[in-house]
PDB file of N, CA and C in Angstrom:
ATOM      1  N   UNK A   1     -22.651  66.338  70.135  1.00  0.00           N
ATOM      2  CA  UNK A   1     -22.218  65.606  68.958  1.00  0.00           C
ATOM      3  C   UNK A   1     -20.731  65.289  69.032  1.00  0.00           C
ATOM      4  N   UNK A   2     -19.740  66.378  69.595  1.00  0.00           N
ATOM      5  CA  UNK A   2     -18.191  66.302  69.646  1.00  0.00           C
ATOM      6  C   UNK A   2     -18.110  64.813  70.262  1.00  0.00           C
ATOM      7  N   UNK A   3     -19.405  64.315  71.411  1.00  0.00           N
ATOM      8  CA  UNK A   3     -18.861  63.595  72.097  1.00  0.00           C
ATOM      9  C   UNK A   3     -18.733  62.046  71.816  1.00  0.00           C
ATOM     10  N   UNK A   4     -19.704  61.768  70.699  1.00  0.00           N
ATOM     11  CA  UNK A   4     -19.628  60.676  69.909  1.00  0.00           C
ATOM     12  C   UNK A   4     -18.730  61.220  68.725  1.00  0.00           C
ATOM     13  N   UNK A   5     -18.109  61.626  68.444  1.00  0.00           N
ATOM     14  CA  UNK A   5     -16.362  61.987  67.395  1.00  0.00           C
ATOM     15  C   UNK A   5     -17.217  62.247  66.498  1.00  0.00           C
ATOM     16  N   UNK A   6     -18.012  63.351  66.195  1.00  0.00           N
ATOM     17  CA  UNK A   6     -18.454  64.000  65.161  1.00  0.00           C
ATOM     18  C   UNK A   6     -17.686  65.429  64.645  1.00  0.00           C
ATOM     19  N   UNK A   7     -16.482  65.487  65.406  1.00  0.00           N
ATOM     20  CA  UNK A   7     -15.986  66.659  65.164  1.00  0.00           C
ATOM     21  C   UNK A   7     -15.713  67.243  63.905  1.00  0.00           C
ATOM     22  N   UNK A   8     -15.734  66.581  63.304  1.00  0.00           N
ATOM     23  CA  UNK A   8     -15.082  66.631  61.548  1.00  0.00           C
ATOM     24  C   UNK A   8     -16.513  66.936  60.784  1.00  0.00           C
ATOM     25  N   UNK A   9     -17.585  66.240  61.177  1.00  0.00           N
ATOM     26  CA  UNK A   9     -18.931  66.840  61.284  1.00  0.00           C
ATOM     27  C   UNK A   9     -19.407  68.064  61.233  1.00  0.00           C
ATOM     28  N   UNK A  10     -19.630  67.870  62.454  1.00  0.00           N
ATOM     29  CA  UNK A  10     -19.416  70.129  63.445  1.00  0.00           C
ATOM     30  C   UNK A  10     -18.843  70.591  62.673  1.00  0.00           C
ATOM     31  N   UNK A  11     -17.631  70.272  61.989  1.00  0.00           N
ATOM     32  CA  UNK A  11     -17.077  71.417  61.379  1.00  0.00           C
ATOM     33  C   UNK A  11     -17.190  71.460  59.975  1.00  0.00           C
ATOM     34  N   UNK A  12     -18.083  70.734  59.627  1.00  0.00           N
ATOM     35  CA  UNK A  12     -18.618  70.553  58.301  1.00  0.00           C
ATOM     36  C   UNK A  12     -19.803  71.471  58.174  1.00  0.00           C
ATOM     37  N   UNK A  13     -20.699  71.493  59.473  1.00  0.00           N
ATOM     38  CA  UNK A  13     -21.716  71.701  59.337  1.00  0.00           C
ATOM     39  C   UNK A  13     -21.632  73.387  59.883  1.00  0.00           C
ATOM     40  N   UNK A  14     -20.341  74.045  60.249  1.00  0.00           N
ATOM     41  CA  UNK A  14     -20.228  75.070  61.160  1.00  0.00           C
ATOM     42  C   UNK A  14     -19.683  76.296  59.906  1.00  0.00           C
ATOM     43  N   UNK A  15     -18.844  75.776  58.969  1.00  0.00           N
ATOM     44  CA  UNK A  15     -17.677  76.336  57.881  1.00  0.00           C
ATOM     45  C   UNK A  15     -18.306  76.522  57.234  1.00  0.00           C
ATOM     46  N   UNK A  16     -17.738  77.328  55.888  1.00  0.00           N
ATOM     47  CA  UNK A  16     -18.084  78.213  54.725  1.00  0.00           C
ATOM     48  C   UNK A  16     -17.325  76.823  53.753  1.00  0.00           C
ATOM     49  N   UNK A  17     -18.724  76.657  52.899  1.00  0.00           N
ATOM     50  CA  UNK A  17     -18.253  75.414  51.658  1.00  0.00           C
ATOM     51  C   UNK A  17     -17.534  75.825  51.015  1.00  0.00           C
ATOM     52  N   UNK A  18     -17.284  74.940  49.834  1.00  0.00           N
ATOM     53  CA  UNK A  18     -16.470  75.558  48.879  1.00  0.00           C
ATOM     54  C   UNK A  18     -17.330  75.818  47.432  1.00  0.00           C
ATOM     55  N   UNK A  19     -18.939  75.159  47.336  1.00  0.00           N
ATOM     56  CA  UNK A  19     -20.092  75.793  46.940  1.00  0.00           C
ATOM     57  C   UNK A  19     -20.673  76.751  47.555  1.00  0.00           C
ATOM     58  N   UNK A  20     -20.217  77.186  48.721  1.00  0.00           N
ATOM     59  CA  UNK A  20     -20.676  78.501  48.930  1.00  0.00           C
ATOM     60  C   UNK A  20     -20.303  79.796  48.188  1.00  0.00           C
ATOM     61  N   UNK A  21     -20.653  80.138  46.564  1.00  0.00           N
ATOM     62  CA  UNK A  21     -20.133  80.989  45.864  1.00  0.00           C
ATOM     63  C   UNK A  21     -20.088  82.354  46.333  1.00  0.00           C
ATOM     64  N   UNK A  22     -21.149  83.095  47.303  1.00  0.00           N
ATOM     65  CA  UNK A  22     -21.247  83.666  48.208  1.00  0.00           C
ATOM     66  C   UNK A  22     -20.359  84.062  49.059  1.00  0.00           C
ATOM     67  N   UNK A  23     -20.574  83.260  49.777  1.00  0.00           N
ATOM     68  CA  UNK A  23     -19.178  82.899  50.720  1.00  0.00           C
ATOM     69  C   UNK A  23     -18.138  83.197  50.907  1.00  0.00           C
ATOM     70  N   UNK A  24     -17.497  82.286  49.431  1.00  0.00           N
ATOM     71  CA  UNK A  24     -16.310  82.461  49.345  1.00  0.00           C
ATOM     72  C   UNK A  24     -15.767  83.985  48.672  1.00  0.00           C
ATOM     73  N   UNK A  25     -16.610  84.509  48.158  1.00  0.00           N
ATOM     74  CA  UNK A  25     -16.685  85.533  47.704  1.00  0.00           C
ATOM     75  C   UNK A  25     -16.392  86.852  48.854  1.00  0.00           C
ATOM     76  N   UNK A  26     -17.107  86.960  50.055  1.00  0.00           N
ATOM     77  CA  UNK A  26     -17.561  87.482  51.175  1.00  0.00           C
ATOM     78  C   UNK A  26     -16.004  87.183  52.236  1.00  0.00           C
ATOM     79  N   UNK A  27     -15.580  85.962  51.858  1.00  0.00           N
ATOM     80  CA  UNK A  27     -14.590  85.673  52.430  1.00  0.00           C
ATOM     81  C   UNK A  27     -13.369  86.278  52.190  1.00  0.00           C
ATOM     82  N   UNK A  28     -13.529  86.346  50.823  1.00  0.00           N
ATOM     83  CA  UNK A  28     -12.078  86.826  49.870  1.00  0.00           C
ATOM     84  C   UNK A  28     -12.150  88.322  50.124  1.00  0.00           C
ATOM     85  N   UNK A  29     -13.193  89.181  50.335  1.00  0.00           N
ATOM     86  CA  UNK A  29     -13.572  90.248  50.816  1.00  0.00           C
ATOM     87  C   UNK A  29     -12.745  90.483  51.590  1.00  0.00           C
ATOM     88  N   UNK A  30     -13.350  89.781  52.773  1.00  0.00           N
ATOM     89  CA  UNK A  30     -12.878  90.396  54.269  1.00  0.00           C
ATOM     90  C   UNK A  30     -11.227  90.332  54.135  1.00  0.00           C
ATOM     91  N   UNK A  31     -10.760  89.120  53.468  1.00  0.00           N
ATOM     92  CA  UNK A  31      -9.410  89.161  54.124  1.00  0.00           C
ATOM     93  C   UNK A  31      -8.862  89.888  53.490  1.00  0.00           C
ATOM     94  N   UNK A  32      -9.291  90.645  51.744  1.00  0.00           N
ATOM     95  CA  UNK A  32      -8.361  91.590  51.408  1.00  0.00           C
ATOM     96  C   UNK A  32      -8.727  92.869  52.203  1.00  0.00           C
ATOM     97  N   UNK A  33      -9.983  93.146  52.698  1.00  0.00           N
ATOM     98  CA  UNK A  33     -10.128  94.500  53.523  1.00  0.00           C
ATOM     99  C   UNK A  33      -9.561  94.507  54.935  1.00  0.00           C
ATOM    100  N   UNK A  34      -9.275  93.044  55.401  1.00  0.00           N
ATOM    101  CA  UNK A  34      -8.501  93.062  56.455  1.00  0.00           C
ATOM    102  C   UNK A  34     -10.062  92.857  57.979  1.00  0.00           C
ATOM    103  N   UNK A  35     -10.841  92.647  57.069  1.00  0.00           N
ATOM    104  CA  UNK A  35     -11.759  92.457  58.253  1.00  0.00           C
ATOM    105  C   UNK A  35     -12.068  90.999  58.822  1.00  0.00           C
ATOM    106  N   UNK A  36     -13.017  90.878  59.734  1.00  0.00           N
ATOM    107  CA  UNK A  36     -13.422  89.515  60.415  1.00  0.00           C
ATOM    108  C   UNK A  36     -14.112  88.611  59.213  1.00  0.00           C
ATOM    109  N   UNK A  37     -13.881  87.477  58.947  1.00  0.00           N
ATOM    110  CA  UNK A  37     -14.586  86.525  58.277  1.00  0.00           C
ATOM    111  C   UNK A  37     -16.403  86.443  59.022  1.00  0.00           C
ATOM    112  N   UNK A  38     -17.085  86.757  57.865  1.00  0.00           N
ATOM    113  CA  UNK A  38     -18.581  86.829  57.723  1.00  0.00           C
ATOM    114  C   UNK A  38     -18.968  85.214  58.221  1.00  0.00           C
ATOM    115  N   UNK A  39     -20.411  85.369  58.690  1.00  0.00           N
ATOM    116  CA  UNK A  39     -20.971  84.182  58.836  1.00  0.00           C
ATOM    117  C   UNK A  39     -20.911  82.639  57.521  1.00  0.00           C
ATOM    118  N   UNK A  40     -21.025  81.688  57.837  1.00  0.00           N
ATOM    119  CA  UNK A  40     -21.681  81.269  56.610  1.00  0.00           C
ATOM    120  C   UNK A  40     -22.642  81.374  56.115  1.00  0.00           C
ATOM    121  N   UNK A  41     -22.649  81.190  54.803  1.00  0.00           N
ATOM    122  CA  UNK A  41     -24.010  81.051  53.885  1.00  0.00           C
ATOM    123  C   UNK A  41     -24.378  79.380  53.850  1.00  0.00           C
ATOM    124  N   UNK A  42     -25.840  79.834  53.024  1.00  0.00           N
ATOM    125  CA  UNK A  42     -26.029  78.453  52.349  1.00  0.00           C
ATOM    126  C   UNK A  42     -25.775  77.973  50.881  1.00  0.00           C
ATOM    127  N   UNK A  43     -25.130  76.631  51.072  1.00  0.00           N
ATOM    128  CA  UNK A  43     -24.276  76.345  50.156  1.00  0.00           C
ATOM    129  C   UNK A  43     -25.041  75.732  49.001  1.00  0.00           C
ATOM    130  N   UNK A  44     -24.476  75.622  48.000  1.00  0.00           N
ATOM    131  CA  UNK A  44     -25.435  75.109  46.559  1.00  0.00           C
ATOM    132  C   UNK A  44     -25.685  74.104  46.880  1.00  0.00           C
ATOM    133  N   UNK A  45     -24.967  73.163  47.616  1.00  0.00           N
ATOM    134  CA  UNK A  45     -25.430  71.381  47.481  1.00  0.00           C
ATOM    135  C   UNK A  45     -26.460  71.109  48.320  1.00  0.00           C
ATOM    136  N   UNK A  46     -26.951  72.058  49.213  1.00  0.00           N
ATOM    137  CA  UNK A  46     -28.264  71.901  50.262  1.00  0.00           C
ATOM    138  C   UNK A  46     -29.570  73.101  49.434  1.00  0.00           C
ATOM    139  N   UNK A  47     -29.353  73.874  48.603  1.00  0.00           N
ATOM    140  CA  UNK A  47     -30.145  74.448  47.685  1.00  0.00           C
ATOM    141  C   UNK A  47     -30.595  73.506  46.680  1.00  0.00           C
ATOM    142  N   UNK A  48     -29.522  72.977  46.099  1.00  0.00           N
ATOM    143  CA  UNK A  48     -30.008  71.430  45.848  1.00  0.00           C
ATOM    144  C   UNK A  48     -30.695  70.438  46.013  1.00  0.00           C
ATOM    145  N   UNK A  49     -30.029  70.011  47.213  1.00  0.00           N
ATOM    146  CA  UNK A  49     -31.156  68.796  47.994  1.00  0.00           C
ATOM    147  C   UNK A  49     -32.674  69.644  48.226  1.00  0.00           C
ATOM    148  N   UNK A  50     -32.687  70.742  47.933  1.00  0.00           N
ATOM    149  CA  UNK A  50     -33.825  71.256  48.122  1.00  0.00           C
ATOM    150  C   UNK A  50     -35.287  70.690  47.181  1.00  0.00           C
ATOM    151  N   UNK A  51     -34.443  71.764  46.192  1.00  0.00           N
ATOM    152  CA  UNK A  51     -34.675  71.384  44.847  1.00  0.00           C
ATOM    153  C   UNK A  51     -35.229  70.153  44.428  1.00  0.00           C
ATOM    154  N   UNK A  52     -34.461  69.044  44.587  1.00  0.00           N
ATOM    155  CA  UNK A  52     -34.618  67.906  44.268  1.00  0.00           C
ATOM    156  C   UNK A  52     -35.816  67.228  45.189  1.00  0.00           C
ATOM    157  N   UNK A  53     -36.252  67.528  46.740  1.00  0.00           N
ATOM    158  CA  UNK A  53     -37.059  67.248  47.491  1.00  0.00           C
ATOM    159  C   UNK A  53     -38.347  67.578  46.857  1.00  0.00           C
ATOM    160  N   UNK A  54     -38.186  68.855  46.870  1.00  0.00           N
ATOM    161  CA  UNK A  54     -39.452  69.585  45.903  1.00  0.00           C
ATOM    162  C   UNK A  54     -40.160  69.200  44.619  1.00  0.00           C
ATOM    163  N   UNK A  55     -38.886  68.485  43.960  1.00  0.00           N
ATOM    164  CA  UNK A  55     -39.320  67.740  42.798  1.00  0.00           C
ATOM    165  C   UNK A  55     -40.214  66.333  43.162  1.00  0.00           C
ATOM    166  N   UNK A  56     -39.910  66.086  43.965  1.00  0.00           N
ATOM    167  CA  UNK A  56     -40.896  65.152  44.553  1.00  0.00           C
ATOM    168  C   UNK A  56     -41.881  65.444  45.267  1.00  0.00           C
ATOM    169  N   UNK A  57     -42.273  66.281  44.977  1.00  0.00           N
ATOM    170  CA  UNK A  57     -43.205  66.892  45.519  1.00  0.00           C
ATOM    171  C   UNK A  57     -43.449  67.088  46.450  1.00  0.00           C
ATOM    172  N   UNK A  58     -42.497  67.096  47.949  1.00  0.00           N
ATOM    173  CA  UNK A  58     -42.722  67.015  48.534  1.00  0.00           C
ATOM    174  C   UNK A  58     -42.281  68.676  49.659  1.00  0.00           C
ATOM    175  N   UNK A  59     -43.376  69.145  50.206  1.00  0.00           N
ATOM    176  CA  UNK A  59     -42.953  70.575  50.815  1.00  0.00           C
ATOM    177  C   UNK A  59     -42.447  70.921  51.524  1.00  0.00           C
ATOM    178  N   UNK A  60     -40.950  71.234  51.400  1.00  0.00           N
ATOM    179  CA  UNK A  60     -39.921  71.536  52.243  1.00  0.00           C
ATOM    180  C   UNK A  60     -39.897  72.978  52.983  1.00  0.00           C
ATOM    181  N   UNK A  61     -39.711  73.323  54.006  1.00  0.00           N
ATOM    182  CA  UNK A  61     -39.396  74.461  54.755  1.00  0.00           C
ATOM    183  C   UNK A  61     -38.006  74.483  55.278  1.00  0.00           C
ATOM    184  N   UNK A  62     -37.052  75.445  55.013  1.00  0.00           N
ATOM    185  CA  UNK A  62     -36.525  75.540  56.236  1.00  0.00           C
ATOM    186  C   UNK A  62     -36.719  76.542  57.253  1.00  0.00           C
ATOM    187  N   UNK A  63     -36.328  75.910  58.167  1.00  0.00           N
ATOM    188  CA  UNK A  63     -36.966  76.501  59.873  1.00  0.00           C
ATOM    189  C   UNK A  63     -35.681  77.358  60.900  1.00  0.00           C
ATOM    190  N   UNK A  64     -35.880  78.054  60.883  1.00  0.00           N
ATOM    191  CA  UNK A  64     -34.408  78.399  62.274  1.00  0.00           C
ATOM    192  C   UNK A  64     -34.785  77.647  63.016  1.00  0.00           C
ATOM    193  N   UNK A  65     -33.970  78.264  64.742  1.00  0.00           N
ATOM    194  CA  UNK A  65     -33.842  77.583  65.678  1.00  0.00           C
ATOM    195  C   UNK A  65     -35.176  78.003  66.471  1.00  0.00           C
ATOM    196  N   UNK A  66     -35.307  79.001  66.366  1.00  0.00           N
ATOM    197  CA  UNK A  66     -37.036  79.288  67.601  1.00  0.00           C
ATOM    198  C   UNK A  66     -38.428  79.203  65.954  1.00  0.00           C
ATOM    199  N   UNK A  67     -38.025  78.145  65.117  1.00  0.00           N
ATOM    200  CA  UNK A  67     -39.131  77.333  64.625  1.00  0.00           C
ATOM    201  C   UNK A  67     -39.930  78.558  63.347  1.00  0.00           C
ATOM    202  N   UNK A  68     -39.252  79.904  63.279  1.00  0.00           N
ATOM    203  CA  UNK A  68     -39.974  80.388  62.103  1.00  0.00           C
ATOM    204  C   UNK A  68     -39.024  79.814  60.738  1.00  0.00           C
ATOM    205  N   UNK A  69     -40.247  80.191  59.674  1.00  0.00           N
ATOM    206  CA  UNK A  69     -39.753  79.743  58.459  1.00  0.00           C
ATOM    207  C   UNK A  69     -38.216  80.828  57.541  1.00  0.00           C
ATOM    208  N   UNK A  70     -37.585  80.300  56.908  1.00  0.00           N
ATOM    209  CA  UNK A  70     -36.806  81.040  56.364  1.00  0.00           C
ATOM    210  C   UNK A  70     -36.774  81.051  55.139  1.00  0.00           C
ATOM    211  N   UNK A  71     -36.502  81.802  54.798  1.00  0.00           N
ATOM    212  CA  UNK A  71     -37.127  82.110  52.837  1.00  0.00           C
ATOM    213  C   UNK A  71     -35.799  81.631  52.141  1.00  0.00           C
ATOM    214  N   UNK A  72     -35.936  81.111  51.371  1.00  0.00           N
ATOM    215  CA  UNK A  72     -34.501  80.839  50.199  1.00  0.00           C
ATOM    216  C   UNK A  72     -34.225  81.074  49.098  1.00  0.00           C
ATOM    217  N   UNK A  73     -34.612  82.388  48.935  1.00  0.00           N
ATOM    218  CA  UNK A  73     -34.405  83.324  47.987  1.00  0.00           C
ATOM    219  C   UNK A  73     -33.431  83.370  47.266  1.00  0.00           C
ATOM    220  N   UNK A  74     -33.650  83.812  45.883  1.00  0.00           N
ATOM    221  CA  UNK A  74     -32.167  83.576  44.731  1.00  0.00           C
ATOM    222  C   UNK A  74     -31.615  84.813  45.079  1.00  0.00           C
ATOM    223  N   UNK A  75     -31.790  85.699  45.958  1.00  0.00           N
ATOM    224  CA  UNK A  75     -31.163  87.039  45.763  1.00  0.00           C
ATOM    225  C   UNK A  75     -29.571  87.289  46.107  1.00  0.00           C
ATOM    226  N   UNK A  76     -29.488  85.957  46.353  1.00  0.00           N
ATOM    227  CA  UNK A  76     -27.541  85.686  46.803  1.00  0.00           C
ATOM    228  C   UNK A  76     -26.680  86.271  45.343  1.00  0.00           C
ATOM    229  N   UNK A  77     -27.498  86.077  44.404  1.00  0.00           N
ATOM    230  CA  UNK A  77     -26.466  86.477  42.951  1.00  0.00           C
ATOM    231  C   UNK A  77     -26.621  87.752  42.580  1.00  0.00           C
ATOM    232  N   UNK A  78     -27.226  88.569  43.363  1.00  0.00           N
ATOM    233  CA  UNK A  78     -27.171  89.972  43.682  1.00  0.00           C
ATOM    234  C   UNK A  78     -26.103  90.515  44.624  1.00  0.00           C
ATOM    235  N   UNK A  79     -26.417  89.900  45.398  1.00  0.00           N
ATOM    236  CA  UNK A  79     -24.780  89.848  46.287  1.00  0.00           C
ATOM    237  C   UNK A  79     -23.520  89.461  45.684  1.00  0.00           C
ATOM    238  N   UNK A  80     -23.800  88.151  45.390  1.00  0.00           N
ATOM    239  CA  UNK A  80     -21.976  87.824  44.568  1.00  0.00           C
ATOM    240  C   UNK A  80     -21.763  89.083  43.485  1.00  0.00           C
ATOM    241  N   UNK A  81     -22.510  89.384  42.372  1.00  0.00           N
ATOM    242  CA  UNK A  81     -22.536  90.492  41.260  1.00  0.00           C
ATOM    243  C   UNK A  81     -22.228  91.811  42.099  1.00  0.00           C
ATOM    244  N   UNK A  82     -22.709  91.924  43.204  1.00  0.00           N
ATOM    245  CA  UNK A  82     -22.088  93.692  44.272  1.00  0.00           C
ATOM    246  C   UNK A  82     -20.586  92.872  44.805  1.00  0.00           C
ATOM    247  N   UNK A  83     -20.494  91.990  45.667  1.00  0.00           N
ATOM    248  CA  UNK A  83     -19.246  91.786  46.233  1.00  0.00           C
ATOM    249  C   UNK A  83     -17.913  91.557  44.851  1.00  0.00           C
ATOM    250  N   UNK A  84     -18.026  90.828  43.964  1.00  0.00           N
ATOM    251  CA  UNK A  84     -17.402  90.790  42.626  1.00  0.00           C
ATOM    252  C   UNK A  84     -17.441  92.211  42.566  1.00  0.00           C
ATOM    253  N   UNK A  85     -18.014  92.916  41.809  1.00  0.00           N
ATOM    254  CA  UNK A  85     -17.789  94.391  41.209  1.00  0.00           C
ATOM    255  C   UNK A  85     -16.865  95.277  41.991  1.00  0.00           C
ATOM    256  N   UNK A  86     -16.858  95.098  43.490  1.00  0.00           N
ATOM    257  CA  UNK A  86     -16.542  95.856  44.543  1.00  0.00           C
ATOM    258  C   UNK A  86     -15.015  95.214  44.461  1.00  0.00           C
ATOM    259  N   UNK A  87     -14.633  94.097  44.295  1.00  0.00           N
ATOM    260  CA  UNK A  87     -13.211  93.652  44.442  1.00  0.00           C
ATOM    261  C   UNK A  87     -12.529  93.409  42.328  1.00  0.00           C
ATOM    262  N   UNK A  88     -13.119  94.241  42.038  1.00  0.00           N
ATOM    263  CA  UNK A  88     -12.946  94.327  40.608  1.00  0.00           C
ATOM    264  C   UNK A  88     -12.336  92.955  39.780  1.00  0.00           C
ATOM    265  N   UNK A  89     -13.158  92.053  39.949  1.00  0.00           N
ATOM    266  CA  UNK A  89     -13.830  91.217  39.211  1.00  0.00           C
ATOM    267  C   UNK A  89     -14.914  90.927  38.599  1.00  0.00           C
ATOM    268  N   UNK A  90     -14.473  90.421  37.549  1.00  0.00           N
ATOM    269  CA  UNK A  90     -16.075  90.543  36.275  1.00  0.00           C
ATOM    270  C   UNK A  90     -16.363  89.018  36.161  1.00  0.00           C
ATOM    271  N   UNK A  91     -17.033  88.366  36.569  1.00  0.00           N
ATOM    272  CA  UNK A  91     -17.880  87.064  36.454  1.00  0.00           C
ATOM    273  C   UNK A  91     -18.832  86.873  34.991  1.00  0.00           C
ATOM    274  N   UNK A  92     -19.096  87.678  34.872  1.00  0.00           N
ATOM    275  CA  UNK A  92     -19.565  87.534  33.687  1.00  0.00           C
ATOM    276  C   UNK A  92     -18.554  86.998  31.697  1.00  0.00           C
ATOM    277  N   UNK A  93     -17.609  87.832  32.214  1.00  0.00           N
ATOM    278  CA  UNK A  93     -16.618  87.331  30.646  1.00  0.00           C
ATOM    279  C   UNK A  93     -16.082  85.973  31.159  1.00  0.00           C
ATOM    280  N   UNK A  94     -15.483  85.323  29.691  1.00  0.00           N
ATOM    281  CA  UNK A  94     -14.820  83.992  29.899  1.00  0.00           C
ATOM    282  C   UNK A  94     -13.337  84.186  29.957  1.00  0.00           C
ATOM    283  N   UNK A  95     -12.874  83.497  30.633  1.00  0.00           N
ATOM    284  CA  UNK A  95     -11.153  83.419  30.959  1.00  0.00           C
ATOM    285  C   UNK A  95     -11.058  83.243  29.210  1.00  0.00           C
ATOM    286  N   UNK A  96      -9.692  83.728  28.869  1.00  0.00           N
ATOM    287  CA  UNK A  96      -8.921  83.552  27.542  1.00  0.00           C
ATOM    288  C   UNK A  96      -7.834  82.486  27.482  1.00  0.00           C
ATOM    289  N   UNK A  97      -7.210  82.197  28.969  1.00  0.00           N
ATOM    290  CA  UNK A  97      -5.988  81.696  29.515  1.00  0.00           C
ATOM    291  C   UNK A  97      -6.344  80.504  29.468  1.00  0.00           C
ATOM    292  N   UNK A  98      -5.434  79.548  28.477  1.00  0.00           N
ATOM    293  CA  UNK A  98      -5.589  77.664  28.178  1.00  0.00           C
ATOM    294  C   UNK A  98      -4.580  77.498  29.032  1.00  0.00           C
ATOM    295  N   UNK A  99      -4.774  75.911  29.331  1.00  0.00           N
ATOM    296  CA  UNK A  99      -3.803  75.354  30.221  1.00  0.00           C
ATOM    297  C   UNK A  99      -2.166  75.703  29.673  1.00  0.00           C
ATOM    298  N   UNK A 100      -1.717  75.828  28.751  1.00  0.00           N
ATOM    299  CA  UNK A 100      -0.401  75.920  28.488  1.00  0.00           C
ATOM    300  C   UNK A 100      -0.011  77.314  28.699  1.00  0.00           C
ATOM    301  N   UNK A 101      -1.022  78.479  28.686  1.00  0.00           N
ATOM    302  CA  UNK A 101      -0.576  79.796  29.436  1.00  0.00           C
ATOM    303  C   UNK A 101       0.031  79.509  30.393  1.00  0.00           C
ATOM    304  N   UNK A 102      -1.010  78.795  31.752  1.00  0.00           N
ATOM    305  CA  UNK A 102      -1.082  78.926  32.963  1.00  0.00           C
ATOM    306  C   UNK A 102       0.183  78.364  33.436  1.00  0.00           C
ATOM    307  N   UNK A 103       0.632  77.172  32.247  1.00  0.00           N
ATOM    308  CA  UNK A 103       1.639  76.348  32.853  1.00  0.00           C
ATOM    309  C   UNK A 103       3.078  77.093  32.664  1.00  0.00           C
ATOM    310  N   UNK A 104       3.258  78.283  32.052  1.00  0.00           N
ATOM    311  CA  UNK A 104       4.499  78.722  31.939  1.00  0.00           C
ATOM    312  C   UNK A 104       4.872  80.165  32.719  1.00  0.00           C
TER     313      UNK A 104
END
């Protein structure tokens, strides 16, 4: 693919989104523990296109590379809710802070 200038591509398709709530979560992890950046996840906007395929009824799989099926399970917000708790953040309450806090 690099060789027809898809590079910007590749690396679209290689990186941690910025809908990867997961992710970025997993990410923010490592670098405050000082460890290696985790694989990527899958990102909301292809959970999406999922979604939306399905609504059309039509039956989507995804497949790895040696052709078995892979499950796409909601259990990622079990993860963000352990990785959050673990870096003592609460996702659950609402910010209090209006723009004119932030700005001073």
């Amino acid at each position: 693919m690099q060789a027809y200038g898809a590079a910007y591509t590749l690396q679209e398709l290689l990186t941690i989104k910025s809908d990867d709530v997961v992710g970025r979560v997993k990410v923010y992890e490592a670098i405050v523990k000082g460890e290696n950046i985790p694989e990527p996840g899958i990102p909301e906007s292809f959970k999406v296109l999922l979604k939306e395929l399905q609504s059309l009824c039509l039956n989507v799989e995804v497949l790895s590379s040696d052709g078995a099926a892979i499950a796409m399970a909601d259990g990622d917000d079990e993860d963000l809710e352990r990785a959050a708790a673990n870096l003592g953040i609460n996702l659950s309450r609402n910010e209090s802070a209006t723009v004119d806090d932030l700005a001073n």
